[in-house]
C-alpha atoms as a PDB file:
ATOM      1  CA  UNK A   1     118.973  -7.216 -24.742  1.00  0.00           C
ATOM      2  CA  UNK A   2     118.229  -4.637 -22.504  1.00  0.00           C
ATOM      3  CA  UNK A   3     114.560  -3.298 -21.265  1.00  0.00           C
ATOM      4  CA  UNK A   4     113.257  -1.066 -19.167  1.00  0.00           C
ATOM      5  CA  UNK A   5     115.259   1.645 -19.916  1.00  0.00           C
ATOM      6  CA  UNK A   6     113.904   4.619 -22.305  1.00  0.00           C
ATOM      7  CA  UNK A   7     113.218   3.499 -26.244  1.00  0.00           C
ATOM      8  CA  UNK A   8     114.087   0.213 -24.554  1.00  0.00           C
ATOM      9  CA  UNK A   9     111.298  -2.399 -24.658  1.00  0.00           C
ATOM     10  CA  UNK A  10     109.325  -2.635 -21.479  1.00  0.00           C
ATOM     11  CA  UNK A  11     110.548  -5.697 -19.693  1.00  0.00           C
ATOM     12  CA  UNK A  12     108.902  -9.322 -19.359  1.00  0.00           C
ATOM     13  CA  UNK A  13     106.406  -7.862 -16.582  1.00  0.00           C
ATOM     14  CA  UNK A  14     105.690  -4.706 -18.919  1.00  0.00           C
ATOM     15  CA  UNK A  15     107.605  -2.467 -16.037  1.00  0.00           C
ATOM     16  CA  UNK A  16     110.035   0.420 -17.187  1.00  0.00           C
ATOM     17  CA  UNK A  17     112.775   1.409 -14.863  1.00  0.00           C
ATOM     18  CA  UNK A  18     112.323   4.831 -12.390  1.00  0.00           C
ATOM     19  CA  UNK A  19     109.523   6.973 -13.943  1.00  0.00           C
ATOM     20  CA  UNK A  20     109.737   5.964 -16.848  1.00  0.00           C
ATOM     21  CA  UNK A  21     106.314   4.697 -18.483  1.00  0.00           C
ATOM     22  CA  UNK A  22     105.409   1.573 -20.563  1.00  0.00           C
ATOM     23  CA  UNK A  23     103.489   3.326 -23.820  1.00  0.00           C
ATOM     24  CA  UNK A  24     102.164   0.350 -26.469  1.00  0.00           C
ATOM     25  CA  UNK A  25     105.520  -1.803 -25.244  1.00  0.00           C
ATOM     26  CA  UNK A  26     108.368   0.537 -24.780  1.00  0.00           C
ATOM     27  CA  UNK A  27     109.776   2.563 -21.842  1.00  0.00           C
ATOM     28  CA  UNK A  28     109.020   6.312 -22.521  1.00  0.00           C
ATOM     29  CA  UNK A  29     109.270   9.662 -20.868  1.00  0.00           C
ATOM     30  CA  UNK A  30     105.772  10.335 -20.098  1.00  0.00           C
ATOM     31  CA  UNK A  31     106.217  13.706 -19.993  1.00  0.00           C
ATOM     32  CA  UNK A  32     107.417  13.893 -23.896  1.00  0.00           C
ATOM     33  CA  UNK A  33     103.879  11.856 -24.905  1.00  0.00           C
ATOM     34  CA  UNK A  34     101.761  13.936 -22.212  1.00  0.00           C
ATOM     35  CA  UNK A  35     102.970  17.042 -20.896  1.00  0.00           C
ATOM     36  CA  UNK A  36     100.242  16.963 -18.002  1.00  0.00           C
ATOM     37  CA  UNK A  37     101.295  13.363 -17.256  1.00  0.00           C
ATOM     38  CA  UNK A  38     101.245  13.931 -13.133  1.00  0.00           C
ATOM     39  CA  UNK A  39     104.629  14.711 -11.163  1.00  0.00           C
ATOM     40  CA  UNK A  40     104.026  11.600  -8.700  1.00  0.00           C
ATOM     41  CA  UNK A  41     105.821   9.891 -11.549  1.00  0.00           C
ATOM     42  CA  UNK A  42     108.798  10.920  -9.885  1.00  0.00           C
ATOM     43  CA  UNK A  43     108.843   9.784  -6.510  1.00  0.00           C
ATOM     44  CA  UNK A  44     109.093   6.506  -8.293  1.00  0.00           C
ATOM     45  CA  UNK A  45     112.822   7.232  -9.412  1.00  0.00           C
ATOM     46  CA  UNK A  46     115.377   6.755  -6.928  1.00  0.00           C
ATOM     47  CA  UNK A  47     116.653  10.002  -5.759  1.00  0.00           C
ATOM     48  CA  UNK A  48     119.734  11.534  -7.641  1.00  0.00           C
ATOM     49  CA  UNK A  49     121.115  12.264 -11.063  1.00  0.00           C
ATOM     50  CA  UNK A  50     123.715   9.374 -11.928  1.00  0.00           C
ATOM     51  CA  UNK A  51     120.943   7.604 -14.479  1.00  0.00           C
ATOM     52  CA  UNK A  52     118.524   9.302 -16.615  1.00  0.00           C
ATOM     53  CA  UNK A  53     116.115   7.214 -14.902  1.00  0.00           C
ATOM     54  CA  UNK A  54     116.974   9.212 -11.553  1.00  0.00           C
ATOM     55  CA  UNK A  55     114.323  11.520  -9.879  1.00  0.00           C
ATOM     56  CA  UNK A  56     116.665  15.441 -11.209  1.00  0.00           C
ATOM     57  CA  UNK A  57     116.014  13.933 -14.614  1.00  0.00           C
ATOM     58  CA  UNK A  58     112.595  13.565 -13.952  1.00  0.00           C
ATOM     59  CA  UNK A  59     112.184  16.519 -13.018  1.00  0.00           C
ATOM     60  CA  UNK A  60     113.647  18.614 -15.348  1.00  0.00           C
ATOM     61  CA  UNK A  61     111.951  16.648 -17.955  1.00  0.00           C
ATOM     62  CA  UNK A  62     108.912  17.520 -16.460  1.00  0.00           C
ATOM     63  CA  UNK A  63     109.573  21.451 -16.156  1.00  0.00           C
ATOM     64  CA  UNK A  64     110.491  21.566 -19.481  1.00  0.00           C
ATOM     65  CA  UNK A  65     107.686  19.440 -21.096  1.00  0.00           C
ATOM     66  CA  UNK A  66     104.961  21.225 -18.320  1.00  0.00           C
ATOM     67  CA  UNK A  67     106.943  24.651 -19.088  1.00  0.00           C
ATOM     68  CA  UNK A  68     106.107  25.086 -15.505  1.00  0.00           C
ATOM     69  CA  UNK A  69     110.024  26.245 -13.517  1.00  0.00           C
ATOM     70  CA  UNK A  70     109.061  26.014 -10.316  1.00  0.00           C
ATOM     71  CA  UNK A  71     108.863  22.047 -10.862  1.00  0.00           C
ATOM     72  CA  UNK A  72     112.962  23.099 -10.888  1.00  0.00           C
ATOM     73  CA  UNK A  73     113.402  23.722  -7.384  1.00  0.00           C
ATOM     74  CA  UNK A  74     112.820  20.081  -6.731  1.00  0.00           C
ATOM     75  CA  UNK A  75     116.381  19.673  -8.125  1.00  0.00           C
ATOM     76  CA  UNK A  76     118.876  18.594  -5.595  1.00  0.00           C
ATOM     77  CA  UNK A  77     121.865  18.455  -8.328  1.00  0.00           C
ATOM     78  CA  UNK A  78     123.548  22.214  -8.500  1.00  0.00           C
ATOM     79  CA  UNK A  79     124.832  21.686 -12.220  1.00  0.00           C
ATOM     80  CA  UNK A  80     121.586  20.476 -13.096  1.00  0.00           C
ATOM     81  CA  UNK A  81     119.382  23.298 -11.573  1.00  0.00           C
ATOM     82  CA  UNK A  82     120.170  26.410 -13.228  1.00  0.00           C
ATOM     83  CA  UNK A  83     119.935  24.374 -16.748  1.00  0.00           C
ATOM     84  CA  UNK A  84     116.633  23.367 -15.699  1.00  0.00           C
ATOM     85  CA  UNK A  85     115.908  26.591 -14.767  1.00  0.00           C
ATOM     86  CA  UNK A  86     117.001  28.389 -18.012  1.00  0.00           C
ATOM     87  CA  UNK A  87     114.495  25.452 -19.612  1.00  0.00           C
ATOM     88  CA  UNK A  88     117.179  24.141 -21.109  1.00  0.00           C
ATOM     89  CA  UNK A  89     116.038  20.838 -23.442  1.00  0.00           C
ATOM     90  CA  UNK A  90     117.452  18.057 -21.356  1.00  0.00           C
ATOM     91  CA  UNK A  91     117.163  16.018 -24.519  1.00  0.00           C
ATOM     92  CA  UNK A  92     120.376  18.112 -25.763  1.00  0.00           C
ATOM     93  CA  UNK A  93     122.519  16.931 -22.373  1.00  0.00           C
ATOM     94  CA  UNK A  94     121.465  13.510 -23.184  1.00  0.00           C
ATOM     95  CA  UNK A  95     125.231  12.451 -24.279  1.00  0.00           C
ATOM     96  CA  UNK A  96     126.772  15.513 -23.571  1.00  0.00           C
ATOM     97  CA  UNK A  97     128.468  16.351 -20.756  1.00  0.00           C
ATOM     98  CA  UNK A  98     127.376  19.571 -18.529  1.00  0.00           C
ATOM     99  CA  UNK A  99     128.951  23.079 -18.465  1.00  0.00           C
END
């Protein structure tokens, strides 16, 4: 069984993987359940975009949940920046590929 990862369960030491927060047992974006959850949450994530889990996804969750675009220029991944700008949902690229 898996855990840590988001809608996972938090694992045996109630930790969720990259920013990712442990809400009444499971690994959720903190940014869905609070939208003024604080950005710090990101500089947990390892930097990149491979894993939702990675610090661009955090990111771009958070400009889209904050509604706040600047939070985009933190974006190192080109594809990913100009969605995030737009405020795209980043929920929709969730199993979809990108333009």
């Amino acid at each position: 069984m898996f855990c840590g990862y988001e809608e996972d369960p938090a694992c045996e030491d109630g930790e969720c993987v990259g920013w990712l927060v442990n809400i009444d047992g499971y690994c959720t974006n903190p940014f869905k359940a609070d939208p003024g959850a604080d950005l710090s949450l990101c500089e947990r994530a390892e930097p990149g975009h491979v894993s939702r889990d990675y610090r661009d996804w955090c990111y771009w969750y958070a400009a889209f949940h904050k509604k706040d675009q600047s939070i985009c220029e933190l974006i190192r991944w080109g594809e990913m920046k100009p969605l995030c700008m737009g405020m795209n949902d980043p929920d929709y690229y969730r199993y979809r590929s990108f333009p």
